[in-house]
N, C-alpha and C. Protein backbone atom coordinates (compact mmCIF):
# COMPACT_ATOMS: atom_id res chain seq x y z
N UNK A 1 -124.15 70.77 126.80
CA UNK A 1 -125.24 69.84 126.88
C UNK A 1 -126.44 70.57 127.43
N UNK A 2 -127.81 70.57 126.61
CA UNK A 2 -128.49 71.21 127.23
C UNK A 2 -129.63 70.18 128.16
N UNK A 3 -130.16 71.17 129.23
CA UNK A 3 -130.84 70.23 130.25
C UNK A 3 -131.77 69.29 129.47
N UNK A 4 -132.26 69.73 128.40
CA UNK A 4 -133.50 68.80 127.61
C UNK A 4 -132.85 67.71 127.56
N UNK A 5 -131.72 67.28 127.02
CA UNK A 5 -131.00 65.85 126.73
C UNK A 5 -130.30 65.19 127.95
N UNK A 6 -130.32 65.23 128.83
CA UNK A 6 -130.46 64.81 129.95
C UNK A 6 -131.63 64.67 130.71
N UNK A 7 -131.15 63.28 131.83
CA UNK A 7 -132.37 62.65 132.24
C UNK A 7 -131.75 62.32 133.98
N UNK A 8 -132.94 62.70 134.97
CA UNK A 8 -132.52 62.34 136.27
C UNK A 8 -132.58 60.39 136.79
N UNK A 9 -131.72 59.91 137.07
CA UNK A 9 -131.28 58.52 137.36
C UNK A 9 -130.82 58.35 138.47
N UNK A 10 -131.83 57.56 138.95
CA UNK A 10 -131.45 57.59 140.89
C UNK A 10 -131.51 58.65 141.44
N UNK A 11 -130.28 59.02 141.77
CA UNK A 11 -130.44 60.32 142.74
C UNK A 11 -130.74 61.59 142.16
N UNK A 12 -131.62 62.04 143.14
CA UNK A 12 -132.17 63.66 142.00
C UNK A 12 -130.94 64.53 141.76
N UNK A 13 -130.08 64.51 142.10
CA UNK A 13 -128.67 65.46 142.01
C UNK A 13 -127.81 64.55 140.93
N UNK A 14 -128.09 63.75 140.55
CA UNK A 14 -127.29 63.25 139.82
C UNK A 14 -127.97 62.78 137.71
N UNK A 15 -127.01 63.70 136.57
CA UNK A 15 -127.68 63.78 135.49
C UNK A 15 -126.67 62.60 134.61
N UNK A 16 -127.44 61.53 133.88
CA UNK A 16 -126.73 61.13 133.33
C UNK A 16 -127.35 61.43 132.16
N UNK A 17 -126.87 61.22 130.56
CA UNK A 17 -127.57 61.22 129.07
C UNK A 17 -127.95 59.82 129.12
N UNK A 18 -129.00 59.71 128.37
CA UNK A 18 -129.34 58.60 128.16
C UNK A 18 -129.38 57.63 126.59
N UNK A 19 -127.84 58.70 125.84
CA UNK A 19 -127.47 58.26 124.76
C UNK A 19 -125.91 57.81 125.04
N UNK A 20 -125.48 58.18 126.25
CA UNK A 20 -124.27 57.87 126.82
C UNK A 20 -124.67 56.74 127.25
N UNK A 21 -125.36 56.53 128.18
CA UNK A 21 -125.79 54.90 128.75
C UNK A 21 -125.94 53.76 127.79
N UNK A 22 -127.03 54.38 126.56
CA UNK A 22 -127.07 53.38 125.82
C UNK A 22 -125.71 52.81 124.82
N UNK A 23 -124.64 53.75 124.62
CA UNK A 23 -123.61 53.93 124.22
C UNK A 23 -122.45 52.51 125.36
N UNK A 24 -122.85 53.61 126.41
CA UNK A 24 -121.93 51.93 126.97
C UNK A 24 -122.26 50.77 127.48
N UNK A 25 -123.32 50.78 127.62
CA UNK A 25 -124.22 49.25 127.15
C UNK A 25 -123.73 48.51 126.41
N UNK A 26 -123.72 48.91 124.78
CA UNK A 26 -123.53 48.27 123.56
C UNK A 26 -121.82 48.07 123.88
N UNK A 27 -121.59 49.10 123.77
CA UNK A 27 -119.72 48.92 124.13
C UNK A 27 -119.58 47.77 125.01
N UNK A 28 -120.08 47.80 126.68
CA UNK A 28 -120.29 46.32 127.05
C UNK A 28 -120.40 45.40 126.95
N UNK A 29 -121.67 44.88 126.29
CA UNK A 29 -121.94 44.17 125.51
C UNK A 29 -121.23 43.36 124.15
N UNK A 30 -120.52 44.14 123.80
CA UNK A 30 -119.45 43.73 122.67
C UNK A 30 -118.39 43.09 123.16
N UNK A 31 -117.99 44.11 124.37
CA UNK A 31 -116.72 43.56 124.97
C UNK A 31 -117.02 42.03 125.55
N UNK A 32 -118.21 42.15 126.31
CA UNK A 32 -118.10 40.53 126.74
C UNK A 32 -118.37 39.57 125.72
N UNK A 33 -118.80 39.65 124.60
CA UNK A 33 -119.34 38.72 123.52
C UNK A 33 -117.72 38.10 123.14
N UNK A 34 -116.92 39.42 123.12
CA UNK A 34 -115.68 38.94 122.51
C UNK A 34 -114.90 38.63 123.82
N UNK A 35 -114.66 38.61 124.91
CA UNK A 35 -114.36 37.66 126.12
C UNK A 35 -114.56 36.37 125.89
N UNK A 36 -115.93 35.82 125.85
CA UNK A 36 -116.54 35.02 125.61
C UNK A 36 -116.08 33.98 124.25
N UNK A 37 -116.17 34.82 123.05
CA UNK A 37 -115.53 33.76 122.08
C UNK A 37 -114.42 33.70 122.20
N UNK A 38 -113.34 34.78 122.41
CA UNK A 38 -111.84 34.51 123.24
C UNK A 38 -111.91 33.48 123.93
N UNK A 39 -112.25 33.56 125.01
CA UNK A 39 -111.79 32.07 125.67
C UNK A 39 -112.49 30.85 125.21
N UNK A 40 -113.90 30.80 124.75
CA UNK A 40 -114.27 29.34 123.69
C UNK A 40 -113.18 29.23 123.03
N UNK A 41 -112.47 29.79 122.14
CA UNK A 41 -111.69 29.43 120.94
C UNK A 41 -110.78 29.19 121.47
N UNK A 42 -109.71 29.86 122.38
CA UNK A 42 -108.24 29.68 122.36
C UNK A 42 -108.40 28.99 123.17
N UNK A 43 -107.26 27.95 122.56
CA UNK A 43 -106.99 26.30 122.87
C UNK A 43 -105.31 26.38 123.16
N UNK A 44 -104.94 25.52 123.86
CA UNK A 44 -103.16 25.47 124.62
C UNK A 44 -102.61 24.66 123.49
N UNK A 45 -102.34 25.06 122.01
CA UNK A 45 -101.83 24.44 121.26
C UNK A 45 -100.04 24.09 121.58
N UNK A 46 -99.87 24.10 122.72
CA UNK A 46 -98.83 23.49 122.93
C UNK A 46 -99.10 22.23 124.01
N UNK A 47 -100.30 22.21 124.28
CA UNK A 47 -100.62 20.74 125.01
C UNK A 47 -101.09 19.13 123.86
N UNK A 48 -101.09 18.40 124.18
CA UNK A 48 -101.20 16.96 123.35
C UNK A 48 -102.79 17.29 123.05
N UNK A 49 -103.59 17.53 124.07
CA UNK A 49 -105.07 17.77 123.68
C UNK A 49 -105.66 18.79 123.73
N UNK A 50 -104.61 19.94 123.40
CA UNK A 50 -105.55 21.30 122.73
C UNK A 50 -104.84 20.96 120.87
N UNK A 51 -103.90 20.66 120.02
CA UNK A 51 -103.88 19.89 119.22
C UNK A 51 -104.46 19.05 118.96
N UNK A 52 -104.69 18.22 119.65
CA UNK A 52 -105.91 16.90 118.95
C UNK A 52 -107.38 17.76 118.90
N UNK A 53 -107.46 18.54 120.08
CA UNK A 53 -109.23 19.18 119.63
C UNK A 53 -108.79 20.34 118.04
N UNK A 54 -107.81 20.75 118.16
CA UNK A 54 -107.83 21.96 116.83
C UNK A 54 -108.07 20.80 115.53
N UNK A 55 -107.11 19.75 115.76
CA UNK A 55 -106.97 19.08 114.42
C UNK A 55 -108.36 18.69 113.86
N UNK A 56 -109.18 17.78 115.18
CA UNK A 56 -110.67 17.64 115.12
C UNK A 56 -111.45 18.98 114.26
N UNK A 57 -111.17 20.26 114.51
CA UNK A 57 -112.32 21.20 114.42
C UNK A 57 -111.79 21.45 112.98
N UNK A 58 -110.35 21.72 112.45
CA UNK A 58 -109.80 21.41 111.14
C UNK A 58 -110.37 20.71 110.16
N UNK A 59 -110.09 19.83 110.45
CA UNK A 59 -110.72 18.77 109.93
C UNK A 59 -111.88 18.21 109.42
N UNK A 60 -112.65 18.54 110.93
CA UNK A 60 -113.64 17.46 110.23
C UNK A 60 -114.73 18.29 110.71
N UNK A 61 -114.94 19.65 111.13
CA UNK A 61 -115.73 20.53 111.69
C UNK A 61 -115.78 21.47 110.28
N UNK A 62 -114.67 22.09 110.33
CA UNK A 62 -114.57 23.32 109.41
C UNK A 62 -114.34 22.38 107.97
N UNK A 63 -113.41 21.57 107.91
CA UNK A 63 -113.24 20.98 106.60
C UNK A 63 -112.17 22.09 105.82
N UNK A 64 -110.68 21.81 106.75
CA UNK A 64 -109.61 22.88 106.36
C UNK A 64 -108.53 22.28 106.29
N UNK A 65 -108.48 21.40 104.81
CA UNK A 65 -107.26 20.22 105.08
C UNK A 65 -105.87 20.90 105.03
N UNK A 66 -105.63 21.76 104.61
CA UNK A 66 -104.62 22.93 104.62
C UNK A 66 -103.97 23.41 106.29
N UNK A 67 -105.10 23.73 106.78
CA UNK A 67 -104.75 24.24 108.26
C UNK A 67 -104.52 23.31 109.05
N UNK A 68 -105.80 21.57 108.86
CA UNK A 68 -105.16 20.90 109.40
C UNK A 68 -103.61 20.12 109.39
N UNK A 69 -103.04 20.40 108.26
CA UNK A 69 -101.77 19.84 107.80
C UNK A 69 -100.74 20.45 108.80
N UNK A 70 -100.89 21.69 109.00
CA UNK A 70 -100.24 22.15 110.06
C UNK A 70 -100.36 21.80 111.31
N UNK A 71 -100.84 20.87 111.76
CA UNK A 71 -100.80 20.22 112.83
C UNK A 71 -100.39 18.85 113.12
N UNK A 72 -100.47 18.95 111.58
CA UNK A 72 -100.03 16.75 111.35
C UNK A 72 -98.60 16.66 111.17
N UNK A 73 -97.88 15.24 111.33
CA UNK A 73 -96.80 15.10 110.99
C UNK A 73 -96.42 13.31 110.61
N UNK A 74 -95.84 13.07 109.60
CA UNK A 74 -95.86 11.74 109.82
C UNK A 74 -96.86 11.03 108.74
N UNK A 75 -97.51 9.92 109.70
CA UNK A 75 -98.77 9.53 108.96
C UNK A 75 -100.08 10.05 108.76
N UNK A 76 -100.32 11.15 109.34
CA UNK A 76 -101.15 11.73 109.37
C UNK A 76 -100.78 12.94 108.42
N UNK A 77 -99.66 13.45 108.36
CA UNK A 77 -99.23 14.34 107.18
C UNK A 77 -99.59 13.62 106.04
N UNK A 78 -99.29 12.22 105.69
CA UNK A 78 -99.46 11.09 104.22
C UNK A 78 -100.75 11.60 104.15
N UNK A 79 -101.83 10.98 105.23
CA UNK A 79 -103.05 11.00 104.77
C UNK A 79 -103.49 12.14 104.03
N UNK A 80 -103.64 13.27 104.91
CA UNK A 80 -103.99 14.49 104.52
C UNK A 80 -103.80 14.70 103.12
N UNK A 81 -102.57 14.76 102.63
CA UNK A 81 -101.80 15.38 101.46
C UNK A 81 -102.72 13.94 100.23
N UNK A 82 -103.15 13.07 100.90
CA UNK A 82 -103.78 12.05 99.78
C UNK A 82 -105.17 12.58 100.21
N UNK A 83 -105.92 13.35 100.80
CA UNK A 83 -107.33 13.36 101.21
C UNK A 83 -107.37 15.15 100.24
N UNK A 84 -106.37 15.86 100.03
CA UNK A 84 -106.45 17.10 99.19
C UNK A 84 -105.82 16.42 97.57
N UNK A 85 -105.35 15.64 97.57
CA UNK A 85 -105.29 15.05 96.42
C UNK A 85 -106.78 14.89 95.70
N UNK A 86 -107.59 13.60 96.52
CA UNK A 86 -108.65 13.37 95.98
C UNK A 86 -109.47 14.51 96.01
N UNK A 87 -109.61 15.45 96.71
CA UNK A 87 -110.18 16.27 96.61
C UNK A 87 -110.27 17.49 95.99
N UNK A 88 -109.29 17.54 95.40
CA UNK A 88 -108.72 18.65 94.43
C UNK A 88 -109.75 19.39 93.48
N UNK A 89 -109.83 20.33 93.35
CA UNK A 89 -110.63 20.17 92.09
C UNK A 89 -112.23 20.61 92.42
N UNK A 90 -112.43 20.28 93.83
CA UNK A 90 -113.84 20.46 94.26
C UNK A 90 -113.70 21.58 95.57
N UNK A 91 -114.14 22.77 95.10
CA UNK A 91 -114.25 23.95 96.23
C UNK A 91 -114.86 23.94 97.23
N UNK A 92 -114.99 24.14 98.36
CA UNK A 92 -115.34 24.65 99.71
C UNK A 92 -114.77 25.68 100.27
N UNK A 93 -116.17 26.52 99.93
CA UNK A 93 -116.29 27.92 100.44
C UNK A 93 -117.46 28.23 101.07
N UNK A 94 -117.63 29.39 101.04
CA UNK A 94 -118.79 29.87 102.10
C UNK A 94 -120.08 29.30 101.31
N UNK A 95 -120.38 29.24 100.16
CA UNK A 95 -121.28 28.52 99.67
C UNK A 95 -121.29 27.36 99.72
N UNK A 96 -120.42 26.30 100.07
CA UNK A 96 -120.78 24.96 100.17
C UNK A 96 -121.43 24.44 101.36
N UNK A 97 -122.24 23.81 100.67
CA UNK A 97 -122.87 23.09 102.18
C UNK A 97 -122.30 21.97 103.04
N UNK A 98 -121.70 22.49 104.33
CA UNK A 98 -120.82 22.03 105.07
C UNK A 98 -122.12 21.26 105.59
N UNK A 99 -121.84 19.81 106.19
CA UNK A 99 -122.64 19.26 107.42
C UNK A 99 -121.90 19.81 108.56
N UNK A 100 -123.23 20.08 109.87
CA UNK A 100 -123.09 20.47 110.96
C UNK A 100 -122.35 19.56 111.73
N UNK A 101 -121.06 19.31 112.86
CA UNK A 101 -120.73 18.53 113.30
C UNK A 101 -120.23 18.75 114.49
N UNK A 102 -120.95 17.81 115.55
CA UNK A 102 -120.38 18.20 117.31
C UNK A 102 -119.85 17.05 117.19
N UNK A 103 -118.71 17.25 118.34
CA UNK A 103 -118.16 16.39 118.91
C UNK A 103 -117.55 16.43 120.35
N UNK A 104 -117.49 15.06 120.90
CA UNK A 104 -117.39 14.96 122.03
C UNK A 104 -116.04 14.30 122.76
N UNK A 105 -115.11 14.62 123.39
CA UNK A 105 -113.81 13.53 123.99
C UNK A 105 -114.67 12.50 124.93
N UNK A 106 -114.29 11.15 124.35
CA UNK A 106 -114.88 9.37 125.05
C UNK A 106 -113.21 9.60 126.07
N UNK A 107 -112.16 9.74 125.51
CA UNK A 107 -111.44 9.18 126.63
C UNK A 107 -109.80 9.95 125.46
N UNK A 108 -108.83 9.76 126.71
CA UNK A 108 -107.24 10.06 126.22
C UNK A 108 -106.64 9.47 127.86
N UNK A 109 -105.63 9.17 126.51
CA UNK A 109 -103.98 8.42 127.30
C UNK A 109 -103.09 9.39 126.94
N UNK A 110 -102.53 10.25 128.28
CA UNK A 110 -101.54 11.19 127.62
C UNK A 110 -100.45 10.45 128.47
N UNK A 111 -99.42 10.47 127.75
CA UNK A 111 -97.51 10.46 128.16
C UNK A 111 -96.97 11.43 128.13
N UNK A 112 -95.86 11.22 128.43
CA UNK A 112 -94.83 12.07 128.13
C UNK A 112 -94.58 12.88 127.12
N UNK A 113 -94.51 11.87 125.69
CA UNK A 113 -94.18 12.55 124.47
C UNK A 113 -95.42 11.81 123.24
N UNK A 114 -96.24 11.49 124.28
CA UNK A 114 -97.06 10.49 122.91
C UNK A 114 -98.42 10.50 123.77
N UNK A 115 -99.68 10.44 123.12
CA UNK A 115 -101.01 10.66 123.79
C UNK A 115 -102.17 10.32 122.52
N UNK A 116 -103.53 9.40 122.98
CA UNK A 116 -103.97 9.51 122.34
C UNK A 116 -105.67 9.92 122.43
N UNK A 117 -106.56 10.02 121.73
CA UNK A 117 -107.82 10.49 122.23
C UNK A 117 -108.77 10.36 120.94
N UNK A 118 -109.69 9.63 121.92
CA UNK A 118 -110.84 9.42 121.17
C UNK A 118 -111.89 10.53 121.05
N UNK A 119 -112.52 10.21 120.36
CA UNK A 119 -113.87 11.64 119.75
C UNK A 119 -114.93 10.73 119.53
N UNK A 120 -115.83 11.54 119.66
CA UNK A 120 -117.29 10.90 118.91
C UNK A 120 -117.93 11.74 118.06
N UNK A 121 -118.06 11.70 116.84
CA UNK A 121 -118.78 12.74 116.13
C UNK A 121 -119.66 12.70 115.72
N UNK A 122 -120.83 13.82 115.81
CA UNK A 122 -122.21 13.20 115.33
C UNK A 122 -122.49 14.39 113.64
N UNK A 123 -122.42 13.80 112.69
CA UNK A 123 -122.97 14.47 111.52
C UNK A 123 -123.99 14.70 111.27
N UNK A 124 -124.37 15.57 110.93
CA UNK A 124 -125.86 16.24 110.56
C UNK A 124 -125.99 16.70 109.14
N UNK A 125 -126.31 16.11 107.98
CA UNK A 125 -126.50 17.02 106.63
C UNK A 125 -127.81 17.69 106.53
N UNK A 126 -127.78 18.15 105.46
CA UNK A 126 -128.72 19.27 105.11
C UNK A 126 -130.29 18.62 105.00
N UNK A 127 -130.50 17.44 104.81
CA UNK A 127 -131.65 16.05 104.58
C UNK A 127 -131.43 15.40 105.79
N UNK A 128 -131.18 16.35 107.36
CA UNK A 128 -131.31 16.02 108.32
C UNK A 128 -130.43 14.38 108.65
N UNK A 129 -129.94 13.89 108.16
CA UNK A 129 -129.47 12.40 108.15
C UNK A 129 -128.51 12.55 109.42
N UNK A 130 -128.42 11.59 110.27
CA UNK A 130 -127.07 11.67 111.25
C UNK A 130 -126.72 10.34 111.16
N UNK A 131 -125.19 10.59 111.11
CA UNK A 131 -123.87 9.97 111.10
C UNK A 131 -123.27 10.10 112.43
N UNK A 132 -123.43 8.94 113.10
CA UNK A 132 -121.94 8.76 114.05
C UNK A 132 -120.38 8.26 113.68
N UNK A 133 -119.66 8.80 114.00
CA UNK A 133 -118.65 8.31 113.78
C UNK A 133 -117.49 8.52 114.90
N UNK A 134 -116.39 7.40 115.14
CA UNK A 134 -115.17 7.71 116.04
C UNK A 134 -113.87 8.47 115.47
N UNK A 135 -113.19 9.20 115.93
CA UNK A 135 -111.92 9.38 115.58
C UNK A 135 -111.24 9.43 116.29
N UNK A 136 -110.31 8.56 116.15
CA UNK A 136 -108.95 8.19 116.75
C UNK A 136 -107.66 9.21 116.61
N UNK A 137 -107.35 9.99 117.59
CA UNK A 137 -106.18 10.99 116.83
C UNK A 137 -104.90 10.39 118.19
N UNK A 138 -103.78 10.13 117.13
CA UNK A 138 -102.83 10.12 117.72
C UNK A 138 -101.46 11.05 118.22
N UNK A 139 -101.20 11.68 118.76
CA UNK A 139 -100.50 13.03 118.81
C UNK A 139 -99.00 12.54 119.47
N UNK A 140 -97.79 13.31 118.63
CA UNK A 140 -96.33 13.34 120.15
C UNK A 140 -96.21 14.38 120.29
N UNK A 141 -94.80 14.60 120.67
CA UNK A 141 -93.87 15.77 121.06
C UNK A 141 -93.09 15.74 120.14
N UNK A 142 -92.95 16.48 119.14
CA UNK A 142 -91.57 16.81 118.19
C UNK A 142 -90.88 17.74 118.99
N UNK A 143 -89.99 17.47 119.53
CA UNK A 143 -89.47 18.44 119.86
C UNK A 143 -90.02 19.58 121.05
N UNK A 144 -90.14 20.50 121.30
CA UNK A 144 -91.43 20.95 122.12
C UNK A 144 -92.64 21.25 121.61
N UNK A 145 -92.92 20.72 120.81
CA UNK A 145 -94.08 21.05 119.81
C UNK A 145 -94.93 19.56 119.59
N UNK A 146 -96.15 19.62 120.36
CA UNK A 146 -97.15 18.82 120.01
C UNK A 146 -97.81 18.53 118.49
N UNK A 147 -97.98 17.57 117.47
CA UNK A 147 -98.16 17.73 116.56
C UNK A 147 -98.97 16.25 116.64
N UNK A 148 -100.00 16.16 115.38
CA UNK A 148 -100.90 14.60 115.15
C UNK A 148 -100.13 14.19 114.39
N UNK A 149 -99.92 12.58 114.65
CA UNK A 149 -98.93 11.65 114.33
C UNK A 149 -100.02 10.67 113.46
N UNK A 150 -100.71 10.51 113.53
CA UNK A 150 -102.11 9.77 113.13
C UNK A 150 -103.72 9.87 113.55
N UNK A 151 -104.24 9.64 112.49
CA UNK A 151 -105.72 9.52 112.90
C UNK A 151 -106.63 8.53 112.53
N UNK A 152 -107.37 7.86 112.98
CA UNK A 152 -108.47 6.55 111.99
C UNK A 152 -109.58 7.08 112.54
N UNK A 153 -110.67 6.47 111.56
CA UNK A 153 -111.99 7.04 111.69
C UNK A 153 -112.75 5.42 111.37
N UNK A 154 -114.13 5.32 112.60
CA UNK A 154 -114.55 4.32 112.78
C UNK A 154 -116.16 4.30 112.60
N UNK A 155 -117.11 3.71 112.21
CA UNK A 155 -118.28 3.78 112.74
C UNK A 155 -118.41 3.28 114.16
């Protein structure tokens, strides 16, 4: 390393590069971004309401009746498998225009083996329009495995 590419920082006895610094900056920087969406995303899909929030973001966020199926069981399995029925035929992909959608938990009753929880969702399309709407998700315990047993959707 010659002295030109080095630079004095803080203490005069001490040389750091200042393509090394910027080097682990960015490296930093990456690392916490992905900390960060790590813990946003991962959800305790073995609890009653880290399942009811995935099924929500499935559903009716991402619009992944496939992925959400894997979380349903029951009547909520019926629905689904009749909601890709009607829908068959019509793609969603990265080109479709998804509406934007937050949502919020109003309230849950958890038990033992059965729990349920309300949502509030606010829709946003592309012609700015908003939609409120409720969803009702009902979740048990199969076994040790939390799964949605039902869902209704309300204005």
């Amino acid at each position: 390393m010659s002295a030109d590419s080095l630079s004095r920082v803080g203490c005069s006895n001490m040389l750091i590069n200042p393509a090394m610094v910027k080097s682990f900056l960015l490296l930093e920087a990456a690392f916490l971004a992905l900390v960060l969406t790590v813990s946003a995303c991962g959800r305790d899909l073995n609890s009653a309401q880290g399942v009811a929030d995935e099924f929500v973001d499935q559903h009716y966020v991402v619009i992944d009746l496939p992925k959400a199926k894997t979380l349903a069981v029951s009547v909520a399995l019926s629905k689904l498998d009749e909601e890709i029925r009607l829908t068959s035929g019509q793609t969603i992909d990265a080109s479709t225009r998804k509406p934007r959608v937050h949502y919020t938990l109003l309230e849950k009753k958890e038990g033992d083996r059965r729990a349920t929880f309300l949502y509030q969702g606010t829709i946003q399309s592309d012609d700015n329009t908003l939609l409120t709407r409720q969803w009702l998700i009902t979740a048990r315990k199969e076994g040790t495995r939390w799964r949605v047993s039902n869902f209704t959707e309300s204005e």
